[in-house]
PDB file of N, CA and C in Angstrom:
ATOM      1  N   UNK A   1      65.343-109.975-157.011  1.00  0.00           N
ATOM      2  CA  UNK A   1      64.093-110.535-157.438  1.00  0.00           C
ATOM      3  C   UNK A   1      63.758-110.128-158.879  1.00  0.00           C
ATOM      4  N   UNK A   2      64.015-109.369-159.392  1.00  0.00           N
ATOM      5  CA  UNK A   2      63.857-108.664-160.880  1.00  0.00           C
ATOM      6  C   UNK A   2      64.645-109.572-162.099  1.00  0.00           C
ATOM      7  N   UNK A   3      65.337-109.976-161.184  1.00  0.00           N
ATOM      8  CA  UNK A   3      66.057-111.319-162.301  1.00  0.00           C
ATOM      9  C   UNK A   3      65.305-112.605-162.500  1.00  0.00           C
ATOM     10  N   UNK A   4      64.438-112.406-161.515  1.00  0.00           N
ATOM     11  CA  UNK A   4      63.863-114.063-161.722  1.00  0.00           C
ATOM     12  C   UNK A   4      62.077-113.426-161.588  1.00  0.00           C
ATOM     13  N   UNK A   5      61.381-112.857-163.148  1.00  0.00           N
ATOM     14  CA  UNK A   5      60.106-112.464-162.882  1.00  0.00           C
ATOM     15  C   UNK A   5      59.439-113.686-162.648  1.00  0.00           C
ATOM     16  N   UNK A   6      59.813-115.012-162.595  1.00  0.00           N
ATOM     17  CA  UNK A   6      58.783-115.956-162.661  1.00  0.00           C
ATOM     18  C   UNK A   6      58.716-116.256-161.167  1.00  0.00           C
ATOM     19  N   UNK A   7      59.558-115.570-160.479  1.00  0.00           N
ATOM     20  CA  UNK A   7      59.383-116.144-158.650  1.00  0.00           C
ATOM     21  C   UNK A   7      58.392-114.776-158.538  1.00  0.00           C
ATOM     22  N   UNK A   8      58.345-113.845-159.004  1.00  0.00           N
ATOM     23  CA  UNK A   8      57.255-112.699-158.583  1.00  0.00           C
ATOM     24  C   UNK A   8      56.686-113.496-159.024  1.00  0.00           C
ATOM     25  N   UNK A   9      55.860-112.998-160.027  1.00  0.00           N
ATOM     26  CA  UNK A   9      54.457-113.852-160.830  1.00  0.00           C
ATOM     27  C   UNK A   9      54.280-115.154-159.975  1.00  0.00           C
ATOM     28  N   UNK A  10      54.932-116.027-159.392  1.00  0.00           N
ATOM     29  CA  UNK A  10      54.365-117.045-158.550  1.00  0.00           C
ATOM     30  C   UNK A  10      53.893-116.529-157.165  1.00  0.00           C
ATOM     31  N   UNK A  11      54.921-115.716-156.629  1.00  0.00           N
ATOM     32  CA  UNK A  11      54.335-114.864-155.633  1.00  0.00           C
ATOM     33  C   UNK A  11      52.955-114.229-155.504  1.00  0.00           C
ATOM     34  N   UNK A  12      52.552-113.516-156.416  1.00  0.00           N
ATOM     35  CA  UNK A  12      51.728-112.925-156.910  1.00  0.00           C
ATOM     36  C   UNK A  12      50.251-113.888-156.997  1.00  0.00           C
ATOM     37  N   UNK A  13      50.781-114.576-158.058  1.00  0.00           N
ATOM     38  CA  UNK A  13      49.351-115.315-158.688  1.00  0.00           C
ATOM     39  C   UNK A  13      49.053-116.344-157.829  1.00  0.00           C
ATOM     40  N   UNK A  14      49.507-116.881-156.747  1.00  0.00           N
ATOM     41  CA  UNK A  14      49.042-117.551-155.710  1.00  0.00           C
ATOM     42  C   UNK A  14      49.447-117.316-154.671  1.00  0.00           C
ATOM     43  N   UNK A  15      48.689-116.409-153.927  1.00  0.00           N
ATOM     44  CA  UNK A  15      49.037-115.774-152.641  1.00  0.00           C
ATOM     45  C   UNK A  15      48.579-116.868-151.689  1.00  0.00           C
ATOM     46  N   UNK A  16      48.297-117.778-151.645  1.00  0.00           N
ATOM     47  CA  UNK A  16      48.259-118.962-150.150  1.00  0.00           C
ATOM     48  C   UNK A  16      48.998-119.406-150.451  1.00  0.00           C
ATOM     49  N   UNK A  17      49.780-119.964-151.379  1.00  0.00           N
ATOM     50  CA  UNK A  17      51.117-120.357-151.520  1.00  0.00           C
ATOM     51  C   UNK A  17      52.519-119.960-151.104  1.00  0.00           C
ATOM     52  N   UNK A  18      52.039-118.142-151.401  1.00  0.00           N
ATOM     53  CA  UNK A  18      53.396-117.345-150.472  1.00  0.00           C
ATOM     54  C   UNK A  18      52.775-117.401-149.294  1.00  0.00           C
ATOM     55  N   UNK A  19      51.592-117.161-148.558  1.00  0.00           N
ATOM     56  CA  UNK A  19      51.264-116.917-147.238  1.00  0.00           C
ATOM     57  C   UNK A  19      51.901-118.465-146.392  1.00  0.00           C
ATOM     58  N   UNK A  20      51.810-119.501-147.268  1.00  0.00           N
ATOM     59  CA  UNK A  20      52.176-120.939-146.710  1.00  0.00           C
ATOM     60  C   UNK A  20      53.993-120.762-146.577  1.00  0.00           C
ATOM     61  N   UNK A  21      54.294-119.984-147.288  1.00  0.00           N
ATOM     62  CA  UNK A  21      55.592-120.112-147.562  1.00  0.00           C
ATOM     63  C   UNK A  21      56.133-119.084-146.611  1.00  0.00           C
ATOM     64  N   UNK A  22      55.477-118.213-146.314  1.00  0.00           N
ATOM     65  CA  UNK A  22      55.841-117.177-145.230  1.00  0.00           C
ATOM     66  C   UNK A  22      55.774-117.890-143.835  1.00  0.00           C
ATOM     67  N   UNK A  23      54.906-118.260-143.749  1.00  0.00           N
ATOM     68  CA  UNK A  23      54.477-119.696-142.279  1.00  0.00           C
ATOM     69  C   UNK A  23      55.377-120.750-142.220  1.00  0.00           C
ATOM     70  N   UNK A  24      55.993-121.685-143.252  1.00  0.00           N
ATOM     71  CA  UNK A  24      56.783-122.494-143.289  1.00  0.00           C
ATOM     72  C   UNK A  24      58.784-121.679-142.831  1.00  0.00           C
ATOM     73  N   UNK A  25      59.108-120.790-143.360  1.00  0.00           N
ATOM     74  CA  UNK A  25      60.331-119.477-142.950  1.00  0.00           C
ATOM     75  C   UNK A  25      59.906-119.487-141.243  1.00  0.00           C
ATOM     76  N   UNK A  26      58.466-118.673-141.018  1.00  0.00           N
ATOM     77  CA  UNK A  26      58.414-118.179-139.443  1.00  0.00           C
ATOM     78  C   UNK A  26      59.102-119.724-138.637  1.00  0.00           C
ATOM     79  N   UNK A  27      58.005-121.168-139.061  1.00  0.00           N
ATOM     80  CA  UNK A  27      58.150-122.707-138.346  1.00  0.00           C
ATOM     81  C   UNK A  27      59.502-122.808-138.428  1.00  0.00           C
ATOM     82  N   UNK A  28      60.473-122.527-139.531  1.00  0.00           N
ATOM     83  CA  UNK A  28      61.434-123.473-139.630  1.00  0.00           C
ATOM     84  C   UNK A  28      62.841-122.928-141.012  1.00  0.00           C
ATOM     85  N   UNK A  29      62.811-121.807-139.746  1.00  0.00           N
ATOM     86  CA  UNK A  29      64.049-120.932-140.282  1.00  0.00           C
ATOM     87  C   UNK A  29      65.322-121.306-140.658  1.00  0.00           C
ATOM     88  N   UNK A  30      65.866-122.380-139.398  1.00  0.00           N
ATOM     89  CA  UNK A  30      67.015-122.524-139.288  1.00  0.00           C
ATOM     90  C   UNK A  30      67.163-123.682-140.372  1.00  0.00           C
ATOM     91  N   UNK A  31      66.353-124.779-140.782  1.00  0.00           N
ATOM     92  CA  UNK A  31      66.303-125.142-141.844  1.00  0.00           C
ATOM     93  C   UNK A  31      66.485-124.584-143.338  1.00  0.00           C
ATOM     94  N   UNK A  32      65.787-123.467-143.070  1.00  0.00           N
ATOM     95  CA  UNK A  32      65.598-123.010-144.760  1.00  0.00           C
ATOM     96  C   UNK A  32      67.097-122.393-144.610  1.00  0.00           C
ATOM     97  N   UNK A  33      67.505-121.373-143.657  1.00  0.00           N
ATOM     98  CA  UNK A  33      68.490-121.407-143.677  1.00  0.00           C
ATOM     99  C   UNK A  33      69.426-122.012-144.269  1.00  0.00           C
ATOM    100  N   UNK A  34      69.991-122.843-143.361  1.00  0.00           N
ATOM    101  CA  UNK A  34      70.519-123.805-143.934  1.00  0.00           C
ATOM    102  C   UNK A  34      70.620-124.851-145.357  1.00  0.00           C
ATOM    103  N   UNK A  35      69.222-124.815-146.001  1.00  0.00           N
ATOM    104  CA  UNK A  35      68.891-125.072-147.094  1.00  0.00           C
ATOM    105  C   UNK A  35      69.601-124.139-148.019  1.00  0.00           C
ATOM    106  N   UNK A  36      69.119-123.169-148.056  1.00  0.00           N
ATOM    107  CA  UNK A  36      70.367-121.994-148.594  1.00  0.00           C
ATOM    108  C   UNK A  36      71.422-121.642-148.817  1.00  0.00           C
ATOM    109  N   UNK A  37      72.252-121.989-146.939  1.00  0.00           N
ATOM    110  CA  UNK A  37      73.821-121.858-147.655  1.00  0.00           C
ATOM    111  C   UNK A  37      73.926-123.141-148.492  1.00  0.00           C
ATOM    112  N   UNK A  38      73.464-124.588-148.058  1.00  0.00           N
ATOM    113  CA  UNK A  38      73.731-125.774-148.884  1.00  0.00           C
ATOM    114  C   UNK A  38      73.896-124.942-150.320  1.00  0.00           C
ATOM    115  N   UNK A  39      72.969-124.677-150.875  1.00  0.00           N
ATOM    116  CA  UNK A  39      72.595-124.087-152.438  1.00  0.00           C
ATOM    117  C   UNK A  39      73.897-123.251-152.818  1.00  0.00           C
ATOM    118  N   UNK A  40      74.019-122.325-152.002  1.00  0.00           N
ATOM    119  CA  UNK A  40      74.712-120.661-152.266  1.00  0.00           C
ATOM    120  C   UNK A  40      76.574-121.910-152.054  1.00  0.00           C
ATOM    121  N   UNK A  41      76.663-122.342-151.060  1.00  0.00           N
ATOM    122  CA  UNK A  41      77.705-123.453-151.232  1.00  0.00           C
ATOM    123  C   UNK A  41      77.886-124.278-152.565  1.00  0.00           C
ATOM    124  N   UNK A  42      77.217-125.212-153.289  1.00  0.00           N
ATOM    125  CA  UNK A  42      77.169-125.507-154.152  1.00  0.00           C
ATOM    126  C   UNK A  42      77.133-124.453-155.503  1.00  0.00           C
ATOM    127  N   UNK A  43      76.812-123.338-155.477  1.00  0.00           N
ATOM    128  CA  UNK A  43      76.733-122.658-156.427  1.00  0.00           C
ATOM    129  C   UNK A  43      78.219-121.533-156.668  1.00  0.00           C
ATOM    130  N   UNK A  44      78.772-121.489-155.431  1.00  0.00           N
ATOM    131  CA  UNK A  44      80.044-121.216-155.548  1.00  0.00           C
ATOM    132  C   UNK A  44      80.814-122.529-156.229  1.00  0.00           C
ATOM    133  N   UNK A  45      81.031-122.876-155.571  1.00  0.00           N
ATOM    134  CA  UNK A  45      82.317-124.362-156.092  1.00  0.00           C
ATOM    135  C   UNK A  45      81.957-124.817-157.464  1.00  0.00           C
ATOM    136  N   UNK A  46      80.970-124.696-157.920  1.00  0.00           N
ATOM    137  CA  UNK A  46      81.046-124.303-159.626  1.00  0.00           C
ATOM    138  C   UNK A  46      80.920-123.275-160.372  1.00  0.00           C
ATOM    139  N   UNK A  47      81.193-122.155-159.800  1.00  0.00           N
ATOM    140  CA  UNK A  47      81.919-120.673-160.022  1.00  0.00           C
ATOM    141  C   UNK A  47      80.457-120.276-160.491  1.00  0.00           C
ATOM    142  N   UNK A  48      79.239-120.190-160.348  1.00  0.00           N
ATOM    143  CA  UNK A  48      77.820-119.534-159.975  1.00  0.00           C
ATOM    144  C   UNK A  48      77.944-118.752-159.862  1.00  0.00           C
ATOM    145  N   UNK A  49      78.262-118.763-158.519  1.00  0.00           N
ATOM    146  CA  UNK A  49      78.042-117.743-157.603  1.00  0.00           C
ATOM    147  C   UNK A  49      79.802-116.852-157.349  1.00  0.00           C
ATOM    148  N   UNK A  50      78.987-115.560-157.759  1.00  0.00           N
ATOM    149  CA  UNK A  50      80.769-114.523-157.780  1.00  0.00           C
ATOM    150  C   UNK A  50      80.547-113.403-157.887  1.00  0.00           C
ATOM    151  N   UNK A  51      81.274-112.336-157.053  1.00  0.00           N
ATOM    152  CA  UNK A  51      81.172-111.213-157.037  1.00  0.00           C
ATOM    153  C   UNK A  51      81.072-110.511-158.467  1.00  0.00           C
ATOM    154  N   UNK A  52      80.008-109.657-158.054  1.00  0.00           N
ATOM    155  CA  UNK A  52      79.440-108.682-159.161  1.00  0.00           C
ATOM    156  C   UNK A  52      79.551-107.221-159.105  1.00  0.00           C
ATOM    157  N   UNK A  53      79.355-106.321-159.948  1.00  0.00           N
ATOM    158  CA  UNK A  53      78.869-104.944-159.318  1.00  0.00           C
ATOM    159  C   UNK A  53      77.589-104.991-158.645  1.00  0.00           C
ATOM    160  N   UNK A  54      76.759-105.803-158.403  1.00  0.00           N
ATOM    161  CA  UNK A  54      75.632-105.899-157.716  1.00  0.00           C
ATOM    162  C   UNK A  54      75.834-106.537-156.579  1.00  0.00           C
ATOM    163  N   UNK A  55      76.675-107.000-156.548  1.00  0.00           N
ATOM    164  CA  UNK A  55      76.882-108.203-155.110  1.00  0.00           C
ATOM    165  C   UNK A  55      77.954-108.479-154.810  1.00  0.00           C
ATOM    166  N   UNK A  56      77.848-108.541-153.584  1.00  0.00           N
ATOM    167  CA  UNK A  56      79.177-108.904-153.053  1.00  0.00           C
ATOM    168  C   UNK A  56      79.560-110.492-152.556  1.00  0.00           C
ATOM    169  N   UNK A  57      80.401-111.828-152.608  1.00  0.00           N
ATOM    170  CA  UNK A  57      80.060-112.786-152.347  1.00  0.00           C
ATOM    171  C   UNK A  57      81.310-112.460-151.164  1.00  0.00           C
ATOM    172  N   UNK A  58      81.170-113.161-150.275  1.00  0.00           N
ATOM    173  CA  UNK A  58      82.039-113.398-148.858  1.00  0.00           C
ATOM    174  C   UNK A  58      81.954-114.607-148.334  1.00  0.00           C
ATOM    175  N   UNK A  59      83.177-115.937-148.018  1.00  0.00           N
ATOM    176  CA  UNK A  59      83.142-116.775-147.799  1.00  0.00           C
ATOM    177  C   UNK A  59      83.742-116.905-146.445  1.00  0.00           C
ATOM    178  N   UNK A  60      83.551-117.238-145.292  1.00  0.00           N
ATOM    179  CA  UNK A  60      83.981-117.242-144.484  1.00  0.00           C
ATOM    180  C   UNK A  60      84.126-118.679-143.543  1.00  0.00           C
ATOM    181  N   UNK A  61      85.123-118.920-142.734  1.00  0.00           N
ATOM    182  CA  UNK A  61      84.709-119.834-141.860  1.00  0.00           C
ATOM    183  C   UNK A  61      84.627-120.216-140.473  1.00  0.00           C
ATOM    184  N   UNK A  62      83.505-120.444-139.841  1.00  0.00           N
ATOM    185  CA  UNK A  62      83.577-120.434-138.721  1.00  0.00           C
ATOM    186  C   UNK A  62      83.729-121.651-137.807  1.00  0.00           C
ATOM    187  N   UNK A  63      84.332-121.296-136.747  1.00  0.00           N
ATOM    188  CA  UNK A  63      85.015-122.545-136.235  1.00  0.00           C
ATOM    189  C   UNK A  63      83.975-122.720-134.470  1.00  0.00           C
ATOM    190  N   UNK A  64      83.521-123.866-134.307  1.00  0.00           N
ATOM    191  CA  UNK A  64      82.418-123.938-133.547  1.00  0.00           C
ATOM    192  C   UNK A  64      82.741-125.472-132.620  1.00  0.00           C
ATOM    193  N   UNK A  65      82.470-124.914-131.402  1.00  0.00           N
ATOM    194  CA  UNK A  65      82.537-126.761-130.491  1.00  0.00           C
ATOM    195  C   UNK A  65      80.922-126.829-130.009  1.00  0.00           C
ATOM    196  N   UNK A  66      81.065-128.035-130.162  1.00  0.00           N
ATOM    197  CA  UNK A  66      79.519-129.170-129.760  1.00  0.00           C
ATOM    198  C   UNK A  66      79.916-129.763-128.781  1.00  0.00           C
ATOM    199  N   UNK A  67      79.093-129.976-127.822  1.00  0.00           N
ATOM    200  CA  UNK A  67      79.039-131.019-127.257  1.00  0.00           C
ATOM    201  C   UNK A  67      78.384-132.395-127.897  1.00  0.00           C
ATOM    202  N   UNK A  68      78.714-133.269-127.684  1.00  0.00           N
ATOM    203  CA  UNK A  68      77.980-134.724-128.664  1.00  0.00           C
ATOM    204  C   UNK A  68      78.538-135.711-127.383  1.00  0.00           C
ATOM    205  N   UNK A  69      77.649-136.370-126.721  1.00  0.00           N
ATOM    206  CA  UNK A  69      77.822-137.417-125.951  1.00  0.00           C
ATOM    207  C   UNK A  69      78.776-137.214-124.434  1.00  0.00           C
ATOM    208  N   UNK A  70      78.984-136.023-124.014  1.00  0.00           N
ATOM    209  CA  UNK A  70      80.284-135.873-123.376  1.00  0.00           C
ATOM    210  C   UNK A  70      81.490-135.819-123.578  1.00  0.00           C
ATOM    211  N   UNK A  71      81.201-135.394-124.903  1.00  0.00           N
ATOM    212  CA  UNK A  71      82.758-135.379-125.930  1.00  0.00           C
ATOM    213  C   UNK A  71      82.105-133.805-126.611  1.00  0.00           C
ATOM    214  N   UNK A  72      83.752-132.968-126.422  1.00  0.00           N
ATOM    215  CA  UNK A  72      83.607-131.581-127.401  1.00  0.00           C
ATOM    216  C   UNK A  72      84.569-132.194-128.850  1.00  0.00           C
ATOM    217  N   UNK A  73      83.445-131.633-129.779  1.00  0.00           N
ATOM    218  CA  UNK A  73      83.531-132.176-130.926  1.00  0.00           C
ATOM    219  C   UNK A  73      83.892-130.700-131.662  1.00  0.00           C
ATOM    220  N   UNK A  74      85.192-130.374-132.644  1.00  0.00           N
ATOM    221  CA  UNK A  74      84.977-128.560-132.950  1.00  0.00           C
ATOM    222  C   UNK A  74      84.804-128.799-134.337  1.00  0.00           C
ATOM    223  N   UNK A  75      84.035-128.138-134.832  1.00  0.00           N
ATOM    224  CA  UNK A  75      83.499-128.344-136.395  1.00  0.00           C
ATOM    225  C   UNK A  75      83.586-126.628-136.540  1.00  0.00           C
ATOM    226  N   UNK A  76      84.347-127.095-137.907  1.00  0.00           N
ATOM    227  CA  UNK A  76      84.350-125.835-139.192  1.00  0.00           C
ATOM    228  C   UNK A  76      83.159-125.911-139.894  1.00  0.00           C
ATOM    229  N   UNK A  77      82.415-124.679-140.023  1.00  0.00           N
ATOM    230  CA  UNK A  77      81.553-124.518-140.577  1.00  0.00           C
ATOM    231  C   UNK A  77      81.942-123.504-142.022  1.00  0.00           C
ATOM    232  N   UNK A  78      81.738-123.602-143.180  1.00  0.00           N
ATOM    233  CA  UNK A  78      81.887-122.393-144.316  1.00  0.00           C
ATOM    234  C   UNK A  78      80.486-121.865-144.325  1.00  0.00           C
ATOM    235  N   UNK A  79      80.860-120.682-144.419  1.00  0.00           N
ATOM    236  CA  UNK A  79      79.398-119.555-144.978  1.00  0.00           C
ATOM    237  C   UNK A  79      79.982-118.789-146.162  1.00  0.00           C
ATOM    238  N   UNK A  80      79.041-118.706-146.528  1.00  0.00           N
ATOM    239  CA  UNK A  80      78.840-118.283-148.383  1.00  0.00           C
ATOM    240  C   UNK A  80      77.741-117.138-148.118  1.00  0.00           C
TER     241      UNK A  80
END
């Protein structure tokens, strides 16, 4: 967070905005989630995003079956 003072200072200077934003995370995690790796995905594959002395990046993939209609469907998932 120290890299980006303008997401504090927004934090900060409009607190119903973070309190909305804290409420919107609790509603609808698995979204933002997901909103995220989308981002952290995209920000790798144009070399963004990369291990630092501050950070570590780890790409992994996980391999997952669905059911969809009475059919197992197995989808690779990547995490970033």
């Amino acid at each position: 967070m120290a890299r980006v003072p303008g997401a504090i200072k927004k934090l900060n200077d409009d607190l119903s905005w973070t309190i909305e934003l804290g409420e919107a995370f609790l509603a609808q995690d698995k979204d933002l989630m997901d909103a995220i790796q989308a981002l952290r995905n995209k920000a790798q594959k144009v070399g963004t995003l990369q291990t630092t002395p501050q950070q570590i990046v780890v790409v992994t993939n996980v391999i997952s079956e669905k059911t969809i209609e009475q059919q197992v469907v197995v989808v690779t998932n990547t995490i970033v």
